[in-house]
Protein backbone atom coordinates (compact mmCIF):
# COMPACT_ATOMS: atom_id res chain seq x y z
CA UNK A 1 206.08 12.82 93.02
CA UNK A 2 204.46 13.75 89.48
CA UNK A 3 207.42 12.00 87.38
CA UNK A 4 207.40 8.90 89.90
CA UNK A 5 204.06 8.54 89.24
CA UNK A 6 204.80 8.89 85.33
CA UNK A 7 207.52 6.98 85.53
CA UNK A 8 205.12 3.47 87.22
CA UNK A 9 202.83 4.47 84.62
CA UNK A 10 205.06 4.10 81.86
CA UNK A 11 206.75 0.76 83.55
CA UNK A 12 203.02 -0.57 83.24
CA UNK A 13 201.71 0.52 80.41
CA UNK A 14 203.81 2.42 77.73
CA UNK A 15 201.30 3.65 75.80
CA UNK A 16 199.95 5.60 78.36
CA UNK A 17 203.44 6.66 79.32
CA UNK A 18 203.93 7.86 76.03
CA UNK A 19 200.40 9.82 76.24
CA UNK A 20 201.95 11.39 79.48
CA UNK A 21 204.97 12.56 77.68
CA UNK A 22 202.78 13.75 74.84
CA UNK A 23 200.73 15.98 77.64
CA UNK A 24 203.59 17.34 79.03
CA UNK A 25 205.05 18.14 75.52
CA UNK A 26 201.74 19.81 74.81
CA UNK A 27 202.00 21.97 77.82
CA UNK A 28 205.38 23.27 76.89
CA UNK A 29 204.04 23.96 73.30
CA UNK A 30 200.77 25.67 74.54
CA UNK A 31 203.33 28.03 77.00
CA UNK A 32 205.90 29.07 74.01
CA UNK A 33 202.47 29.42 72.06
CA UNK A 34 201.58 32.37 74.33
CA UNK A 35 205.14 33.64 74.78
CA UNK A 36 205.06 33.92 70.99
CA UNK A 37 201.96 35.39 70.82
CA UNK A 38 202.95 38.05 73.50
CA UNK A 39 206.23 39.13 71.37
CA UNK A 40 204.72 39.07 68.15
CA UNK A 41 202.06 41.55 69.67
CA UNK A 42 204.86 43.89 70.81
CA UNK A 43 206.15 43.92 67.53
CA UNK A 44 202.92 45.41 65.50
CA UNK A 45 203.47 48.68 67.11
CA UNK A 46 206.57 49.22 66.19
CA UNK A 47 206.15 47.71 61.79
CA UNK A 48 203.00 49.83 62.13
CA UNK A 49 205.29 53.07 62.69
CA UNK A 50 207.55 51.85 60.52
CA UNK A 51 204.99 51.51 57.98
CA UNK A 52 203.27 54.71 57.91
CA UNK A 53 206.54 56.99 58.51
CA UNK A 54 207.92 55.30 55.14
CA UNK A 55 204.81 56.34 53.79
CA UNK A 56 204.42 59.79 54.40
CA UNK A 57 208.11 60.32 53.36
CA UNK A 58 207.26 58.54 50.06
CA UNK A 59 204.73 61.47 49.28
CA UNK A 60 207.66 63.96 49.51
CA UNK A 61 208.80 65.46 46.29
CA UNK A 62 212.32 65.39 45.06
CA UNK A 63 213.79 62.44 47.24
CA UNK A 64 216.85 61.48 45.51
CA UNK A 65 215.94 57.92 43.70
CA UNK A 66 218.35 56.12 45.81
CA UNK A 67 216.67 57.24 49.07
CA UNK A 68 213.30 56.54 47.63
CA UNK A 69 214.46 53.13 46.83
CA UNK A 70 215.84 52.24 50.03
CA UNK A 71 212.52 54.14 51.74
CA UNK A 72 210.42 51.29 49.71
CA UNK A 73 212.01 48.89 50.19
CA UNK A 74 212.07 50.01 54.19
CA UNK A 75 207.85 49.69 53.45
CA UNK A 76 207.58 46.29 51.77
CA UNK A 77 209.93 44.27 54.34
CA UNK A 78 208.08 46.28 57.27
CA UNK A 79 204.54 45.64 55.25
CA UNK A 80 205.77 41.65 54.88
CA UNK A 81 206.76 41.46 58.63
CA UNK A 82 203.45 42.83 59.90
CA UNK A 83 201.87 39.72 57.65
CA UNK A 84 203.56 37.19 58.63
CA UNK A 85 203.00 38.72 62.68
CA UNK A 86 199.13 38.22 61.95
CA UNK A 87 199.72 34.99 60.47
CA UNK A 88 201.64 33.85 63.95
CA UNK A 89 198.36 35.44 66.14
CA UNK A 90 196.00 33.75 63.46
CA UNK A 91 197.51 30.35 63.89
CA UNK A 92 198.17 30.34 68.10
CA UNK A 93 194.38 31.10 68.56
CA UNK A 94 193.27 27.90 69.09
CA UNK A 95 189.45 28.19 68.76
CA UNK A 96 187.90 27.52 65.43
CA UNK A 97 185.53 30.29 64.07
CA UNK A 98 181.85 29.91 63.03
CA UNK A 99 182.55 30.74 59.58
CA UNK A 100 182.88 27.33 58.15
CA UNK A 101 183.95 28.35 54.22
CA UNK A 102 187.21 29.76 53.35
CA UNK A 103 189.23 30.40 50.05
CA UNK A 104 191.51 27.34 50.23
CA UNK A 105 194.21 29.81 47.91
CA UNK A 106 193.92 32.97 50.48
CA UNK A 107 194.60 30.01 53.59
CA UNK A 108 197.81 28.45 51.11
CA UNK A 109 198.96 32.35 51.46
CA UNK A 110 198.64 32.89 55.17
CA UNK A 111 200.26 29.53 55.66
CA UNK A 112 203.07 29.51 53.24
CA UNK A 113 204.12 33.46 55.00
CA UNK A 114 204.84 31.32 57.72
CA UNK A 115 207.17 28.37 56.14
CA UNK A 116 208.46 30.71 53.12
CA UNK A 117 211.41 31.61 55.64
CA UNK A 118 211.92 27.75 56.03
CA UNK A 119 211.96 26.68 52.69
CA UNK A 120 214.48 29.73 51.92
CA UNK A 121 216.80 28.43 54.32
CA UNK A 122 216.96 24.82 53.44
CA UNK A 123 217.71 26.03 49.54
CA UNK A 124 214.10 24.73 48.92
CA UNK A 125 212.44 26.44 45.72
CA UNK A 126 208.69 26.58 46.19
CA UNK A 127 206.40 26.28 42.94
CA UNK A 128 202.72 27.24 42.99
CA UNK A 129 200.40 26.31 40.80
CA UNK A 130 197.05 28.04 41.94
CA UNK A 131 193.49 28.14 40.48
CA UNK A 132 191.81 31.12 41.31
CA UNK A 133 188.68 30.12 39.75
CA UNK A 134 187.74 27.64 42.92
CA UNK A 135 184.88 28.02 44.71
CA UNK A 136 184.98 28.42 48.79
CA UNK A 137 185.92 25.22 50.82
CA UNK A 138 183.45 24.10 53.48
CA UNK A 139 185.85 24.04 56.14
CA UNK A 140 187.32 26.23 58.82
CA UNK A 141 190.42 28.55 57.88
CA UNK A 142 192.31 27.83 60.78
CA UNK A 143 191.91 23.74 60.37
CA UNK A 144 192.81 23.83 57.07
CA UNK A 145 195.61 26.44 57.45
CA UNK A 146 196.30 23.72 60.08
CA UNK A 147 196.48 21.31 57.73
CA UNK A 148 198.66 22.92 55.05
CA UNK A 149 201.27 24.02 57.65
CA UNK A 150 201.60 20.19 58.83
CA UNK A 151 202.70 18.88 55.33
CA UNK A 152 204.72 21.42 54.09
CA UNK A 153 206.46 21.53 57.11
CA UNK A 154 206.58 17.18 56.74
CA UNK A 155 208.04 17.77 53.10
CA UNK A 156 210.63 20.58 54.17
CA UNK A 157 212.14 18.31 56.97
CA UNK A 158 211.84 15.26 54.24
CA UNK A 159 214.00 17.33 51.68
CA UNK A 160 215.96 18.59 54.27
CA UNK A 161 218.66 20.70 52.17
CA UNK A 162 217.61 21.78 48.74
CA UNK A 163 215.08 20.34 46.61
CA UNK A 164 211.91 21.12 45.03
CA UNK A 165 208.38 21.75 46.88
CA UNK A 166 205.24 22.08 44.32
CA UNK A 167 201.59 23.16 45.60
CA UNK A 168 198.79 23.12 43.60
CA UNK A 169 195.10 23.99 43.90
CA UNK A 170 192.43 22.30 41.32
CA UNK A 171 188.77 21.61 41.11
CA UNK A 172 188.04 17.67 41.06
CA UNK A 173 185.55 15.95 39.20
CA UNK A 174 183.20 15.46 42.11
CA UNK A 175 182.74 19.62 42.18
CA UNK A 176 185.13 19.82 44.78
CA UNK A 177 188.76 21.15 45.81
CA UNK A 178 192.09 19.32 45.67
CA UNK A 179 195.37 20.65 46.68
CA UNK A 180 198.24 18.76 46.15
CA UNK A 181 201.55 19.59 48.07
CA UNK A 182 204.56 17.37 46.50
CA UNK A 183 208.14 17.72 47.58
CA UNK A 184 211.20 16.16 45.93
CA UNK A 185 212.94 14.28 49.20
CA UNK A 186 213.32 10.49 49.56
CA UNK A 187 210.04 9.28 49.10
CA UNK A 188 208.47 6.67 52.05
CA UNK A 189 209.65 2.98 51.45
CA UNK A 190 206.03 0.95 50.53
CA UNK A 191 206.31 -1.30 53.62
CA UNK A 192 206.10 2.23 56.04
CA UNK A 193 203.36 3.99 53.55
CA UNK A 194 200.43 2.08 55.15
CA UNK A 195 201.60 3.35 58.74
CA UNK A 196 202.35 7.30 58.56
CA UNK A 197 198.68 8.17 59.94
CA UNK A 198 198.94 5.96 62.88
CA UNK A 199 199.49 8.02 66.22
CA UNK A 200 202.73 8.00 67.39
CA UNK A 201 204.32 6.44 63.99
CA UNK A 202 207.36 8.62 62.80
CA UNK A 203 210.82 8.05 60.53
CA UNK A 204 212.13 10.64 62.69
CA UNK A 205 215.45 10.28 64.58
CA UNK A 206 214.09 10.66 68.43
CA UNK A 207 213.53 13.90 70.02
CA UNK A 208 212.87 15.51 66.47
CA UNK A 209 208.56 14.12 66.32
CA UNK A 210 206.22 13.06 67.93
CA UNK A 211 204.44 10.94 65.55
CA UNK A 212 201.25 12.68 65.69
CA UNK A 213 201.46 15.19 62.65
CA UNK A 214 200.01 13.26 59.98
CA UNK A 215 197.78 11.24 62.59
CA UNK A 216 196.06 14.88 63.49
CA UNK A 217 196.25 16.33 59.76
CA UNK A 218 194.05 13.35 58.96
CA UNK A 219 191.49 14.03 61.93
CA UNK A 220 191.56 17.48 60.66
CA UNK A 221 190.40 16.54 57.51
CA UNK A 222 187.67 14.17 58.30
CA UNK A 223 186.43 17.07 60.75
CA UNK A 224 185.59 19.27 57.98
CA UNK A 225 184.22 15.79 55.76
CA UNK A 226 187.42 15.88 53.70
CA UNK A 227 189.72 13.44 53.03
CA UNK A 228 193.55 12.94 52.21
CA UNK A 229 195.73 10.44 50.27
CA UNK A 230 199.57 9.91 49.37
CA UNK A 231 201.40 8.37 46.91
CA UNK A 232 205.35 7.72 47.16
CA UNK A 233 208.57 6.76 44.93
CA UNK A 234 211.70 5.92 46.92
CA UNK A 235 214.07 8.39 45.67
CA UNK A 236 212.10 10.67 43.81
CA UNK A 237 209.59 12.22 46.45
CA UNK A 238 205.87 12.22 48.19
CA UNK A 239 202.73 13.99 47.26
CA UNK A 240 199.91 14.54 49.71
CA UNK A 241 196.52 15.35 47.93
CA UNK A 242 193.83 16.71 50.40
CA UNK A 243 190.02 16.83 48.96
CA UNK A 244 187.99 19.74 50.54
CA UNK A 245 183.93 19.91 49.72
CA UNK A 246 183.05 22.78 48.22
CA UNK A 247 180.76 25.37 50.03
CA UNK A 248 177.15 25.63 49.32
């Protein structure tokens, strides 16, 4: 009955039946959010043994270097895992806290402990040029970890195999914070560029977008009073520059 009914919908009005498609998508999304959410939270038991037994047999005396090599190096993959685990939990909660300033490099961390994996297995090198001299953003973490994710994961899936992806974080001349993400794929032809934050726009063979990601990144920035911009060279690559207020 439900996909007759979406199915008329659709035959009379397609936008709508391509808002009903975007619902349903968004209820399959929301359920492997929580499935996610549910494994990764099994997991921290386990990295948190992991972590503290390679610990305590680091303060033993006279382990044979190779064994305390291999011991360490036990502890920093176990110590990265349980990092990127709170980064998963930290982006499937999908209420926005009260503290509206974050440190736009400490969200570029969180979100880029997510993607790193990504890049690393399209062959994509990832260059960051950070100021750590910037004052807080007035914005949410999660919205503007949010944010990040959605164009880095846009550039990755631009470049698709190999390639360069350059982030940087700078202080504008209005007082407030710029990052610029920039990737190295095939650049957006000048006739499309004026269409990429329209809803349901994409490049995208179908099944592999929905056309919303920019469309939302761009509501996510004008939430928080920000704003975002892109410039683009056929053949030599995008860059996305997103202007966050600084705190008071």
């Amino acid at each position: 009955m439900a996909n007759a009914l979406a199915k008329y919908i659709a035959d009379k009005d397609p936008v709508a039946g391509e808002l009903l498609e975007l619902l349903a998508f968004n209820e399959k999304m929301a359920e492997l959010g929580r499935m996610a959410a549910g494994v990764v939270h099994e997991l921290n038991t386990p990295l948190s043994v992991i972590v503290s037994a390679t610990q305590m047999i680091l303060r033993e005396e006279g382990l044979p270097d190779f064994v305390r090599e291999m011991v360490e190096r036990v502890n920093q993959e176990a110590h990265r895992l349980s990092d990127m685990t709170k980064g998963v939990l930290s982006f499937t909660r999908r209420d926005v806290s009260d503290h509206r300033e974050a440190d736009v490099n400490q969200v570029l961390r969180e979100a880029m402990t997510l993607l790193r994996y990504e890049a690393h297995k399209r062959s994509i090198a990832v260059i960051e040029d950070l100021d750590y001299r910037l004052p807080f953003i007035a914005a949410d973490a999660n919205r503007a970890k949010q944010v990040i994710i959605n164009l880095v994961m846009n550039a990755l899936q631009a470049m698709g195999e190999g390639g360069k992806l350059f982030i940087r974080t700078s202080r504008n001349g209005e007082g407030g914070v710029t990052v610029q993400v920039t990737d190295t794929g095939p650049g957006i032809p000048a006739e499309l560029l004026g269409h990429i934050f329209t809803p349901f726009f994409t490049t995208k063979e179908p099944g592999e977008g929905t056309g919303l990601g920019l469309f939302i990144t761009r509501k996510l920035m004008e939430s928080v009073g920000g704003a975002i911009a892109v410039e683009s060279t056929v053949g030599e690559g995008t860059s996305f520059t997103l202007t966050f207020v600084a705190a008071e």
